[in-house]
Protein backbone atom coordinates (compact mmCIF):
# COMPACT_ATOMS: atom_id res chain seq x y z
CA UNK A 1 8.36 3.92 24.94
CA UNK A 2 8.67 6.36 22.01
CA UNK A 3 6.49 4.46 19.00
CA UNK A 4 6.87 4.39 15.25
CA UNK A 5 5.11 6.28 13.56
CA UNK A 6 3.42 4.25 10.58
CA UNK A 7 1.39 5.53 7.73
CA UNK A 8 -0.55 2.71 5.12
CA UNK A 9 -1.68 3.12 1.93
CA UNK A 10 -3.73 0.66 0.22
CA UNK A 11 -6.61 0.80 -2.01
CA UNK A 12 -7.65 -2.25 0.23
CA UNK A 13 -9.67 -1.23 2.92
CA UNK A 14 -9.23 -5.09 4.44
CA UNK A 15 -5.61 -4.39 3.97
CA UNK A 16 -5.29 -1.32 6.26
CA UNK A 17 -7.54 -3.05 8.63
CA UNK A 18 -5.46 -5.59 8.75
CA UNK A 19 -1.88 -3.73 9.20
CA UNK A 20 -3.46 -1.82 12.14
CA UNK A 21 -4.43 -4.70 13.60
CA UNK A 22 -1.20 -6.31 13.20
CA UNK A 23 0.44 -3.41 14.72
CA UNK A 24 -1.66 -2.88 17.71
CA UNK A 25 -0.07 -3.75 20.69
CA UNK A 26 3.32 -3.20 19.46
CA UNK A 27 6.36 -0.42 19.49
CA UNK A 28 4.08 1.20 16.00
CA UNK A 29 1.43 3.26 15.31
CA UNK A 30 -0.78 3.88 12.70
CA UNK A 31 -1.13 6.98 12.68
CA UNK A 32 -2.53 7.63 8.98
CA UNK A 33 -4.26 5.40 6.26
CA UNK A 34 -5.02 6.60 3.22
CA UNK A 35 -7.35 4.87 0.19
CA UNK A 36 -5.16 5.80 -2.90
CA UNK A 37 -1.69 7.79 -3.58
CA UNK A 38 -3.05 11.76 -4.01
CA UNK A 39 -4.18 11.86 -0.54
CA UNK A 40 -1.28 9.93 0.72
CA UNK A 41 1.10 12.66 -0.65
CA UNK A 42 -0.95 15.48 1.10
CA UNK A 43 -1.39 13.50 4.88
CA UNK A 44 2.46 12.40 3.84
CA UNK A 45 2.75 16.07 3.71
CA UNK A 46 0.62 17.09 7.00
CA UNK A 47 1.73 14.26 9.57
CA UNK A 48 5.71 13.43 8.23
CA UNK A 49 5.42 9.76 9.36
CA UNK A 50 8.71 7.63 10.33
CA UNK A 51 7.64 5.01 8.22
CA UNK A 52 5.19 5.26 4.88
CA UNK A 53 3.46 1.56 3.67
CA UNK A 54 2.78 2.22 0.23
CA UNK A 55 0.44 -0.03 -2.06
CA UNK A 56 2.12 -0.40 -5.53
CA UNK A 57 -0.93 -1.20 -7.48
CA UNK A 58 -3.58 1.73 -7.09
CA UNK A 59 -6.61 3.50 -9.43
CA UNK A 60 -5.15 7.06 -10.66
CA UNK A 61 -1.67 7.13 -9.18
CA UNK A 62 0.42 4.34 -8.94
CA UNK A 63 2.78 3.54 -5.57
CA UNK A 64 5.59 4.14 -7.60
CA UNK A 65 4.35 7.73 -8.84
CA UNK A 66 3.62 7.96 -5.26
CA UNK A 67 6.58 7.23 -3.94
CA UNK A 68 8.27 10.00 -6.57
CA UNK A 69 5.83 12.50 -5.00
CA UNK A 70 6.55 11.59 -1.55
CA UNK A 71 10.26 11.84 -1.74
CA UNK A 72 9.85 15.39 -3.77
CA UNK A 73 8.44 16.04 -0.33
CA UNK A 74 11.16 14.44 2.13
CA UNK A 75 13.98 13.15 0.26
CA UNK A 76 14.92 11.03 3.29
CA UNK A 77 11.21 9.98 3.64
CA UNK A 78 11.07 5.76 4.78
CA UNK A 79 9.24 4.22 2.31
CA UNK A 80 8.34 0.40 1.89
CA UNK A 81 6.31 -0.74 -0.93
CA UNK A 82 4.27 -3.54 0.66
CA UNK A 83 2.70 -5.42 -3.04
CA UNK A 84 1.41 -9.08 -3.88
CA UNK A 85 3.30 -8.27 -7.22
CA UNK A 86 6.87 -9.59 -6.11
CA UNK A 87 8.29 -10.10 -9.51
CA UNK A 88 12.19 -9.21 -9.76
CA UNK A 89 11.50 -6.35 -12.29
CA UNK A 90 8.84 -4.60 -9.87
CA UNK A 91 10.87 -5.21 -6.98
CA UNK A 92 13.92 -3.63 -8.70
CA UNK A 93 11.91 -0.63 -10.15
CA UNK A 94 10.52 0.14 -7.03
CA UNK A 95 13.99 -0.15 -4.81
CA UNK A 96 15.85 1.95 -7.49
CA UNK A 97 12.79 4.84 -7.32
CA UNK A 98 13.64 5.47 -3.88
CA UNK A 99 12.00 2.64 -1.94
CA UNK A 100 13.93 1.74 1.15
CA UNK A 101 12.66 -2.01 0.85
CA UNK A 102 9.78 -4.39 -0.83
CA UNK A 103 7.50 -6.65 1.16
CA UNK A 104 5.79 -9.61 -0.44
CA UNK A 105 1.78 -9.70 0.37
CA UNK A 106 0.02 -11.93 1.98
CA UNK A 107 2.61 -11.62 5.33
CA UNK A 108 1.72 -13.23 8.49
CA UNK A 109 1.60 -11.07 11.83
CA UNK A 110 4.54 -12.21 13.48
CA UNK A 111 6.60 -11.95 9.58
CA UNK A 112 5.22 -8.80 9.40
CA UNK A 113 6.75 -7.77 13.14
CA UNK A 114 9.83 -8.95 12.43
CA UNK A 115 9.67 -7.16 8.91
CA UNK A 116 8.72 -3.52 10.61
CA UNK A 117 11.32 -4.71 13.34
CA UNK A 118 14.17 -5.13 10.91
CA UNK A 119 13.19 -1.90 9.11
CA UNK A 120 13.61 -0.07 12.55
CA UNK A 121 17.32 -1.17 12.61
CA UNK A 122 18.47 1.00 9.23
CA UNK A 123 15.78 3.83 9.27
């Protein structure tokens, strides 16, 4: 079976624990995790990933300045912002920067399976 290849960013080392451990045992891979959104941009660069989670509140650069810098890269790129800030006006600002879709922290495992699941369907 041909896995998903997954790339987290959070400035939440708990979080990206968390995500890999969701995803273990499952048709994704983490194959990247990055701390904040300048070195996401450069691995996003170096390992093209199927599927980017990108933190939308960061120090320096936010995820939707990251997001902007990733799709500079890959125009195409699949990026979800994954955020505990689920208000209407972030969720709209990040879809209409480029975001293929929003998830809504905190997530259970099996949500978030059926979330990355779904995703798999339109990417």
């Amino acid at each position: 079976m041909t896995k998903w290849r997954v790339m987290t960013v959070d400035d939440s080392a708990a979080i990206l624990t968390i995500i890999a451990a969701y995803l273990e045992d499952s048709e994704f891979e983490v194959i990247a995790a990055e701390r904040d959104g300048i070195m996401a941009v450069e691995r996003f660069a170096q390992e093209r990933p199927d599927i980017v989670l990108l933190d939308l509140i960061m120090p320096g650069q936010s995820g939707v300045e990251t997001l902007g810098r990733i799709l500079a890269i890959d125009p195409d790129a699949f990026v979800v912002i994954v955020s505990s800030l689920g208000t209407e006006d972030a969720v709209h600002e990040c879809l209409t920067s480029g975001a293929r879709s929003f998830l809504q922290k905190p997530f259970t495992r099996d949500d978030f399976i059926d979330f990355m699941r779904d995703l798999t369907q339109v990417a």
